[in-house]
Protein backbone atom coordinates (compact mmCIF):
# COMPACT_ATOMS: atom_id res chain seq x y z
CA UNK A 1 -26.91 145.82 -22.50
CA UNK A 2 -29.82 143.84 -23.94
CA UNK A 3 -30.40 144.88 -27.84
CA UNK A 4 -33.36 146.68 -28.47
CA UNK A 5 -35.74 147.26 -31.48
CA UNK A 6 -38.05 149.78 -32.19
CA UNK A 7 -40.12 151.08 -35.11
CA UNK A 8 -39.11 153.68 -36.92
CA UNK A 9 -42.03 155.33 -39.23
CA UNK A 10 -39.32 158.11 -40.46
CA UNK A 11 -36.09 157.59 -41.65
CA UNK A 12 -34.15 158.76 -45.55
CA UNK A 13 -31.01 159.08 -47.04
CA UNK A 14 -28.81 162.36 -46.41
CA UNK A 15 -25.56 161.84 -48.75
CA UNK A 16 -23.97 158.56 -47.80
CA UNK A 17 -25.91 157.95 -44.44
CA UNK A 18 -29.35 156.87 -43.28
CA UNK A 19 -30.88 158.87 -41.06
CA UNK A 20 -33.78 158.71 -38.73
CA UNK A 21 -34.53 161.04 -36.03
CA UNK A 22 -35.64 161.15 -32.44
CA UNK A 23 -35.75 163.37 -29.22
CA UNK A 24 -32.53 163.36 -27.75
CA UNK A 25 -33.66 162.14 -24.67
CA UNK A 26 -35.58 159.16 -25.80
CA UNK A 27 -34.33 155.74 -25.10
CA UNK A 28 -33.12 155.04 -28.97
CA UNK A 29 -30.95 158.16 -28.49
CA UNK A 30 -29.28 156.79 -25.09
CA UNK A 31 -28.84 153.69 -26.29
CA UNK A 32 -27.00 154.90 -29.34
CA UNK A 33 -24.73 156.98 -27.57
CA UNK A 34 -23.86 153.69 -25.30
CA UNK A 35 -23.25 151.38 -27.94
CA UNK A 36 -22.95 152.43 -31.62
CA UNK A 37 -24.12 149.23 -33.92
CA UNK A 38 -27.50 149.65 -35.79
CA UNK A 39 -29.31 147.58 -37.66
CA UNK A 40 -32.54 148.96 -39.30
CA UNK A 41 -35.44 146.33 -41.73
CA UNK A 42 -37.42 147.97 -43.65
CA UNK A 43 -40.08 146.34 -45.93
CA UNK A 44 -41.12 148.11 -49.57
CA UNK A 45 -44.78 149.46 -48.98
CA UNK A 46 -45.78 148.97 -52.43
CA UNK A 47 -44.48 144.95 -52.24
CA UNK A 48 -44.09 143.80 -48.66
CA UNK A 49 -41.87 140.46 -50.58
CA UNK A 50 -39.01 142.93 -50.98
CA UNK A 51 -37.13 144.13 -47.66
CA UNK A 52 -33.59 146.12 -46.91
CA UNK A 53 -31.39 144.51 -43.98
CA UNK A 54 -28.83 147.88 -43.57
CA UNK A 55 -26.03 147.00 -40.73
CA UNK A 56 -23.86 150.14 -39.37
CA UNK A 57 -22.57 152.49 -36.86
CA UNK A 58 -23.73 155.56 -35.45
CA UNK A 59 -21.15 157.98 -37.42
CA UNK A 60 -22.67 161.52 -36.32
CA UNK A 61 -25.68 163.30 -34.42
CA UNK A 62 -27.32 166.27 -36.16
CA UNK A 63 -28.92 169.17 -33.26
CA UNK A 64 -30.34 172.57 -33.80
CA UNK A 65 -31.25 173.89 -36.95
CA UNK A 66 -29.09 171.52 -38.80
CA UNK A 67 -31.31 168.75 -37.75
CA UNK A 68 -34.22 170.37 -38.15
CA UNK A 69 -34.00 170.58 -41.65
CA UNK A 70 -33.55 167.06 -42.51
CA UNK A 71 -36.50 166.36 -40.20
CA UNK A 72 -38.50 168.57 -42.40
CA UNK A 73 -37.12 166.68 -45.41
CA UNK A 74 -38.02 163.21 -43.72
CA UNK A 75 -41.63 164.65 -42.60
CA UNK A 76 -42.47 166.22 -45.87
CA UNK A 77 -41.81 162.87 -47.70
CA UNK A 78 -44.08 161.49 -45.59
CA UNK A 79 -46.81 163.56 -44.81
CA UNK A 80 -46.39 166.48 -47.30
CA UNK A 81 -45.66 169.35 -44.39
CA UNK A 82 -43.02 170.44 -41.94
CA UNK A 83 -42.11 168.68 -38.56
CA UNK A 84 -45.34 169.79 -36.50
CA UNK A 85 -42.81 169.65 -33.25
CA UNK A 86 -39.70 171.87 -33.13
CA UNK A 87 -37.26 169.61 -31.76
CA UNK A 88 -35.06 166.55 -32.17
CA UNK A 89 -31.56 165.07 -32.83
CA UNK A 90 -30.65 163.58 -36.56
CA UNK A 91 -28.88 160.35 -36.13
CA UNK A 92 -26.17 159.69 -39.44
CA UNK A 93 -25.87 156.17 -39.69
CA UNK A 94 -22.57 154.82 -41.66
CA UNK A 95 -23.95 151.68 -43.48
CA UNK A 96 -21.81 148.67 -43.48
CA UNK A 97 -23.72 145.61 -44.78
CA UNK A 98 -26.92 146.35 -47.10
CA UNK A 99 -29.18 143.29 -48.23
CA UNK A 100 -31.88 143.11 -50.34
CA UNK A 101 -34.06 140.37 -50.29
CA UNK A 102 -37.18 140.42 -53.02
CA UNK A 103 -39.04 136.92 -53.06
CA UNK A 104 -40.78 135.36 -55.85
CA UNK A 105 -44.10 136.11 -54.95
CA UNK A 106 -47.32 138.78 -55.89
CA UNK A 107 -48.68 140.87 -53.46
């Protein structure tokens, strides 16, 4: 299987795991469930000279109403308002390797 990347505009913490969410159907979601390694970049709105590298594993899929609240948690950090659609899967990502990187530079 060829690695894949794809955007993710919603993703947060939940205990010791990042989590993102998708439809269970989606391609992110089969892909997971074939092959466990993640690795997620995410640059700092406010100063796009500081990133996070985070390196893990797939350690758990939230369904139901269990996932549904943490993608009302994601959403309303976001956008300030519940999910607008009823349905997804909460994937738990175990971290492994975390990097910061913040260059020298103003913005």
């Amino acid at each position: 299987m060829e690695p894949r990347t794809a955007c993710r505009s919603g993703w947060g913490v939940e205990g010791e795991h990042v989590v993102f969410f998708t439809q269970t159907g989606s391609r992110k979601a089969r892909n997971l469930q074939a092959d466990p390694r993640v690795a997620l970049s995410v640059v700092d709105e406010a100063n796009p000279y500081r990133s996070l590298a985070i390196r893990g594993r797939l350690d758990g899929i939230l369904e139901g109403d269990e996932a549904l609240a943490v993608i009302d948690r994601i959403s309303q950090r976001y956008t300030g308002q519940d999910f607008p659609m009823r349905s997804g899967a909460v994937f738990l990502i175990a971290p492994e390797k975390v990097r910061v990187t913040e260059l020298p530079f103003r913005h």
